[in-house]
C-alpha atoms as a PDB file:
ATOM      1  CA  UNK A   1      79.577  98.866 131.749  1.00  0.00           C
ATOM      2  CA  UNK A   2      79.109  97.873 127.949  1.00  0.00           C
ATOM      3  CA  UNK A   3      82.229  97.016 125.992  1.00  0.00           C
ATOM      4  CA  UNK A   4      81.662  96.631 122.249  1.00  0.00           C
ATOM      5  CA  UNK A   5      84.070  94.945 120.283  1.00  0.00           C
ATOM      6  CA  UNK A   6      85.025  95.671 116.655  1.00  0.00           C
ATOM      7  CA  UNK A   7      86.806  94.904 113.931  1.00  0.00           C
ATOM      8  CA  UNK A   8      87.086  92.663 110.526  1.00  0.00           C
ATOM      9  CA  UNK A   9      85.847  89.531 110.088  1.00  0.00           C
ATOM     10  CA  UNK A  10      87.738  86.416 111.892  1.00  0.00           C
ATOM     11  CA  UNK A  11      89.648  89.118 113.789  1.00  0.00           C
ATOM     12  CA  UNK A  12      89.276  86.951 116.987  1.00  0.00           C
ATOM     13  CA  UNK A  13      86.069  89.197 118.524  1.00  0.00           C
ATOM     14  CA  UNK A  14      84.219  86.549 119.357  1.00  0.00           C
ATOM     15  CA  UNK A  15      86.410  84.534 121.016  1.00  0.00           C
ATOM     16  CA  UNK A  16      87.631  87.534 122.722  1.00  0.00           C
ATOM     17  CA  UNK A  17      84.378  88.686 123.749  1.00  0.00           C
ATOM     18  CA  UNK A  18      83.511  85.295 125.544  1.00  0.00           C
ATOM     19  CA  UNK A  19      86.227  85.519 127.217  1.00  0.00           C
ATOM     20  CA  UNK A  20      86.731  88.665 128.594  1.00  0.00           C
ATOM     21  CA  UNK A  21      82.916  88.528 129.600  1.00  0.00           C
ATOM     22  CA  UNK A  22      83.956  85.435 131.973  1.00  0.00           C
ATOM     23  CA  UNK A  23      86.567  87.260 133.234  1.00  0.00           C
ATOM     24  CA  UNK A  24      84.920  90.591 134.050  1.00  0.00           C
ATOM     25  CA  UNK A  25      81.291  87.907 135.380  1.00  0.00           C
ATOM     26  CA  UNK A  26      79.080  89.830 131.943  1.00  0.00           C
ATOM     27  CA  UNK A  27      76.844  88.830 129.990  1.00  0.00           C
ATOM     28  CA  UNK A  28      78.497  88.145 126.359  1.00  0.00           C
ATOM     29  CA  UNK A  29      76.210  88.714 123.025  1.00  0.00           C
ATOM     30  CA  UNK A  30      77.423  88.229 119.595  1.00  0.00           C
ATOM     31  CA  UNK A  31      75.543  91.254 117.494  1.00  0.00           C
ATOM     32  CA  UNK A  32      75.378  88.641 114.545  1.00  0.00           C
ATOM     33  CA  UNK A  33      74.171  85.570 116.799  1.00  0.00           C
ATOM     34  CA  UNK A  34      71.331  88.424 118.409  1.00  0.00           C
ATOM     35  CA  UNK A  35      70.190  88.796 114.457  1.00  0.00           C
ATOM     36  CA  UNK A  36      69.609  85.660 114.114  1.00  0.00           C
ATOM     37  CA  UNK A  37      67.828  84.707 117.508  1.00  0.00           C
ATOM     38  CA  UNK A  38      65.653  87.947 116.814  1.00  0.00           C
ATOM     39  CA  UNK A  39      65.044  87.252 112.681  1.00  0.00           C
ATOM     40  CA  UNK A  40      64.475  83.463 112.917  1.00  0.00           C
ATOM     41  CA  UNK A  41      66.490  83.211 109.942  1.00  0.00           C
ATOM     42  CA  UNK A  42      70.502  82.881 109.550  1.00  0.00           C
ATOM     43  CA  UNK A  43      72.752  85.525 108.188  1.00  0.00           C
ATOM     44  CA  UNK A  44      73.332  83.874 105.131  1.00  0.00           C
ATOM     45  CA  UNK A  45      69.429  83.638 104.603  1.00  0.00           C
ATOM     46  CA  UNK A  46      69.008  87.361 105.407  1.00  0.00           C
ATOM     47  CA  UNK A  47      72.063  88.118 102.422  1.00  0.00           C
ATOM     48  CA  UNK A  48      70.585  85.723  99.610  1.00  0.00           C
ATOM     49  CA  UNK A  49      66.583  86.668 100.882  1.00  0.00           C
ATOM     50  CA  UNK A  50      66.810  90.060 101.281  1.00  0.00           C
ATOM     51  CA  UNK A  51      70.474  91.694 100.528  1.00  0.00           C
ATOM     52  CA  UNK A  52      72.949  93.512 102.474  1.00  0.00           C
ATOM     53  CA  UNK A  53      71.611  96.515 102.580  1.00  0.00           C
ATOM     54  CA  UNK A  54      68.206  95.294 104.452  1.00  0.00           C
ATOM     55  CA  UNK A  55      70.920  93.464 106.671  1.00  0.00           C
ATOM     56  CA  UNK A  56      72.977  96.601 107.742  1.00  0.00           C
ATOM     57  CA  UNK A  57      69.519  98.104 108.551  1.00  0.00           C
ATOM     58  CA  UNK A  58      68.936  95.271 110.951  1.00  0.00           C
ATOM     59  CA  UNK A  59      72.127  95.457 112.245  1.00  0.00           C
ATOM     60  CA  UNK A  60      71.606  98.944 112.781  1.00  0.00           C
ATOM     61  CA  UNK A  61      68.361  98.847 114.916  1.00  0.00           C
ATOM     62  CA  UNK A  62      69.381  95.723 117.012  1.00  0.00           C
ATOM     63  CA  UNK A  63      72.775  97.776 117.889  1.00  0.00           C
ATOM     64  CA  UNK A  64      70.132 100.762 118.842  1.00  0.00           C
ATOM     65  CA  UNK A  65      68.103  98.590 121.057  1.00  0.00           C
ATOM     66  CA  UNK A  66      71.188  96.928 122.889  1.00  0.00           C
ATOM     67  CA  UNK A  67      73.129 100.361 123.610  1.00  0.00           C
ATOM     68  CA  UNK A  68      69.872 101.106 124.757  1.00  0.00           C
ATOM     69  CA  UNK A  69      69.248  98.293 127.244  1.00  0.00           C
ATOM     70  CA  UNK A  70      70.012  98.993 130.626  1.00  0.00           C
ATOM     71  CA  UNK A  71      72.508  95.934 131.386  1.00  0.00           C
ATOM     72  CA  UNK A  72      76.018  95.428 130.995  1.00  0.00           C
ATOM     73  CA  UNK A  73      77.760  93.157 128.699  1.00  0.00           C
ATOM     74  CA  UNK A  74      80.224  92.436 126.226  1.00  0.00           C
ATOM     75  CA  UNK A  75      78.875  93.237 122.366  1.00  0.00           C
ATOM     76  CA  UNK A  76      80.743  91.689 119.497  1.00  0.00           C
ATOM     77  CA  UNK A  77      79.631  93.282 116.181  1.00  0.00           C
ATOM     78  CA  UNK A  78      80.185  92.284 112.899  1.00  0.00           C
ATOM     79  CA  UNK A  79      82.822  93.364 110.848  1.00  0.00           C
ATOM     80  CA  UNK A  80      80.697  95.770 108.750  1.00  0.00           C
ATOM     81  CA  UNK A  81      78.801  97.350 111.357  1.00  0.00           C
ATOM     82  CA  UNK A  82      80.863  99.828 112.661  1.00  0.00           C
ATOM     83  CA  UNK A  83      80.996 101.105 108.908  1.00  0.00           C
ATOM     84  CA  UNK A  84      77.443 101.288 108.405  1.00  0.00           C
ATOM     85  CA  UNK A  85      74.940 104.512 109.139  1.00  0.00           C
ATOM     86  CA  UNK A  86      75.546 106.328 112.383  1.00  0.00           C
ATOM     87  CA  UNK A  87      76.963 102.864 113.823  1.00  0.00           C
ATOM     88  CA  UNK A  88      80.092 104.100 115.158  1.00  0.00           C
ATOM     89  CA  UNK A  89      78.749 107.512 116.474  1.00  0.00           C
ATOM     90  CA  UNK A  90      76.126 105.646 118.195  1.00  0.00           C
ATOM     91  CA  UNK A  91      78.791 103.661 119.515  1.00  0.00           C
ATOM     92  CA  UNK A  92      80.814 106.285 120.928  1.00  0.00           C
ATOM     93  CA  UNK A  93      78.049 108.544 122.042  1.00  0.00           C
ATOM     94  CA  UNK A  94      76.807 105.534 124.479  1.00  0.00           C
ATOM     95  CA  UNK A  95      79.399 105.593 126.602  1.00  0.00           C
ATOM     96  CA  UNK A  96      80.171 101.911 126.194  1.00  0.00           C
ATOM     97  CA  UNK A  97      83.745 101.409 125.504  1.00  0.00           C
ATOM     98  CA  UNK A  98      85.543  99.979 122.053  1.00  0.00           C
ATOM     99  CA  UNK A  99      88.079  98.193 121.458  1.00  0.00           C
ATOM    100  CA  UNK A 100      89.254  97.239 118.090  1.00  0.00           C
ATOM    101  CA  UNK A 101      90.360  93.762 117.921  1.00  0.00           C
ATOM    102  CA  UNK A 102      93.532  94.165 115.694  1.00  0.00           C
ATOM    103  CA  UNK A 103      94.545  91.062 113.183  1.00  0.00           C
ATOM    104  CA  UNK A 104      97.045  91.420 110.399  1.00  0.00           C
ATOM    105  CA  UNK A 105      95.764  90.474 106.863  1.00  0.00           C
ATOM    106  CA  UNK A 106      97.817  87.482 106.639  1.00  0.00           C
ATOM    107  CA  UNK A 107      96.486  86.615 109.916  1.00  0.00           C
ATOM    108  CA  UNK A 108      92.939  87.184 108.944  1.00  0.00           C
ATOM    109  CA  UNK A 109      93.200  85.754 104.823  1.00  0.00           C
ATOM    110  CA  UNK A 110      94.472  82.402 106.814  1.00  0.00           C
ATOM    111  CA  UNK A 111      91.547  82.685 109.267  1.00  0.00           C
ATOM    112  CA  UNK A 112      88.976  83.588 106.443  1.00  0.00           C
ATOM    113  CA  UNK A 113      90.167  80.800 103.861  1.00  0.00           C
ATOM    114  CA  UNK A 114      89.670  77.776 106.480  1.00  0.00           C
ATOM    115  CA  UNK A 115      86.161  79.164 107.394  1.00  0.00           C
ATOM    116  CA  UNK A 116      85.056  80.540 103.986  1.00  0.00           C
ATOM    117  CA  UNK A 117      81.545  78.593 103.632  1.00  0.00           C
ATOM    118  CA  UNK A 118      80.045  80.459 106.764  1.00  0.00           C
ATOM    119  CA  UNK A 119      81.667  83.814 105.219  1.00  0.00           C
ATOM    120  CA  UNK A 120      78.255  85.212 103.262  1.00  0.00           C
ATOM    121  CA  UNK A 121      80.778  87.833 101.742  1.00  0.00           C
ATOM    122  CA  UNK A 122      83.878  85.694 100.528  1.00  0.00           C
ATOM    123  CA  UNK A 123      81.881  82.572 100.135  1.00  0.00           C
ATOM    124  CA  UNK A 124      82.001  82.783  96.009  1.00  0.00           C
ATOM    125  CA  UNK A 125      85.664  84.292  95.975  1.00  0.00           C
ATOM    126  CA  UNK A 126      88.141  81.832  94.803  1.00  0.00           C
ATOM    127  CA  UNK A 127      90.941  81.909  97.698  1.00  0.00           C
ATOM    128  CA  UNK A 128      93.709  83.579  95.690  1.00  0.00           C
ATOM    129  CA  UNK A 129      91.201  86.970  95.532  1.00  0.00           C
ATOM    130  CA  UNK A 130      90.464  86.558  99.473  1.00  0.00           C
ATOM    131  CA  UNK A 131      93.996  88.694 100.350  1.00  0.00           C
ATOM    132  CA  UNK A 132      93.440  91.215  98.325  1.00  0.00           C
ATOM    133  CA  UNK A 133      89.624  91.253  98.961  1.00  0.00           C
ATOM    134  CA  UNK A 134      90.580  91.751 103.282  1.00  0.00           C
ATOM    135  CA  UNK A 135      93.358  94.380 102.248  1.00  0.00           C
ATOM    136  CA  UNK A 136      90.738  96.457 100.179  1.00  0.00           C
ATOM    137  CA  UNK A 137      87.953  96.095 102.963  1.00  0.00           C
ATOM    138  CA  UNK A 138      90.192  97.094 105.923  1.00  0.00           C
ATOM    139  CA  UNK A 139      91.557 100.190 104.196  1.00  0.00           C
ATOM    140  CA  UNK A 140      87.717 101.347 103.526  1.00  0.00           C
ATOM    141  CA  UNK A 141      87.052 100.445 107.589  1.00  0.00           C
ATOM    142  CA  UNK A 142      90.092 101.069 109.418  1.00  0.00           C
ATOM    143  CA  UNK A 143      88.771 105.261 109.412  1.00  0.00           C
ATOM    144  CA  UNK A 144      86.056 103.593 111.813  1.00  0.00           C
ATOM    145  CA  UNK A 145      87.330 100.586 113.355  1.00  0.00           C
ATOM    146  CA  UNK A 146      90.442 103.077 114.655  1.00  0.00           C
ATOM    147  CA  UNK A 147      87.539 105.867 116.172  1.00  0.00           C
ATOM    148  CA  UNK A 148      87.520 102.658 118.824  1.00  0.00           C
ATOM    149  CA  UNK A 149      88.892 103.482 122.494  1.00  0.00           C
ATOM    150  CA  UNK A 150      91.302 101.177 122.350  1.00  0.00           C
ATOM    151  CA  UNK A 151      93.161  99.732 119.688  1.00  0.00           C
ATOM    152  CA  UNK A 152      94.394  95.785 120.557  1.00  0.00           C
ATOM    153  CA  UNK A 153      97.080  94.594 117.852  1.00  0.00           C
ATOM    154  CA  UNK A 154      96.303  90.899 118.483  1.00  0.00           C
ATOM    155  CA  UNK A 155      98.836  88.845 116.124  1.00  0.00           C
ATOM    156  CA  UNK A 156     101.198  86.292 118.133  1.00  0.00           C
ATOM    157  CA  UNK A 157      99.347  86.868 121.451  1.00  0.00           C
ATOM    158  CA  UNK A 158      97.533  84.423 123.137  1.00  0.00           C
ATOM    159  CA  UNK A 159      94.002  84.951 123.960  1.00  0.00           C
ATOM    160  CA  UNK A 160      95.157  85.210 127.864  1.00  0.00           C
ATOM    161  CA  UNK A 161      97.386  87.785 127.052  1.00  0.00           C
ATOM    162  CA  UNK A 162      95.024  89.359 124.621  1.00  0.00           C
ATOM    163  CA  UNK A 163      91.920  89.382 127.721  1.00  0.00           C
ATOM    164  CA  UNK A 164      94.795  90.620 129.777  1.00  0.00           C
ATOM    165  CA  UNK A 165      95.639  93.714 127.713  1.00  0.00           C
ATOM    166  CA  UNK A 166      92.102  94.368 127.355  1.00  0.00           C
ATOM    167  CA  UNK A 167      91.324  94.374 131.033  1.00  0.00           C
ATOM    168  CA  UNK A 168      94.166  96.629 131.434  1.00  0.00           C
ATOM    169  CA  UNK A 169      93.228  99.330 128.683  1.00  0.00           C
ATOM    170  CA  UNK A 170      89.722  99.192 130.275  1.00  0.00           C
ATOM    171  CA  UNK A 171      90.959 100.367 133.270  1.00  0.00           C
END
């Protein structure tokens, strides 16, 4: 089984994913961490070398090559990736499940402005612009993130009871 996780940035997929991969005995890879291994070269370095737009196209290939592999696991992507190319159709025509990993915008602004420096795309936004930055992003991706099998509101839940709701939807 392959379960991909989606959903904005700081949304919790990460620490989700490594979870529920302990839980379930899977392998856990973080799409963004994968880039890096594979690149030599941090995401951050990849945005001010060569853009976003070379970026999405490695996102796009290393997502190819791990729906592709035959071995099970637990994929978080970055927040963009679902919204890029045929990302999401590849997603769902893998037969991997999806879950969207659900934060409110307060949730994720609070999230975002604490960790800002390692955030290539609000890095250089003063932190009054990050709210409205996050509300303007998720309406553009919520028509993909919510193509996901299973949507997982995740505000005031612990990450137990998050990996527990997620266990149960995958069942």
């Amino acid at each position: 089984m392959k379960i991909i996780l989606l959903g904005y940035m700081a949304s919790g997929k990460s620490t989700i994913g490594k979870e529920i991969s302990k839980k379930l005995f899977m392998n856990f890879i973080d799409l963004d961490a994968y880039i890096v291994k594979r690149e030599n070269q941090s995401i951050s370095d990849i945005f001010k070398v060569k853009g976003e737009i070379h970026f999405r196209g490695l996102e796009n290939r290393y997502l190819k090559e791990l729906l592709n592999a035959d071995t099970d696991f637990v994929l978080s992507l970055g927040g963009g990736t679902p919204c890029y190319g045929d990302n999401m159709a590849l997603i769902l025509a893998s037969g991997a499940k999806s879950a969207y990993i659900k934060a409110s915008i307060p949730t994720l602004v609070a999230r975002l402005t604490a960790e800002k420096s390692s955030r290539p795309l609000i890095a250089n936004l003063a932190d009054d612009k990050i709210p409205e930055f996050v509300a303007k992003h998720l309406f553009e991706r919520r028509f993909f993130y919510e193509q996901a099998n299973i949507i997982l509101p995740t505000d005031g839940q612990s990450i137990i009871e998050i990996t527990t709701a997620l266990r149960i939807a995958l069942h």
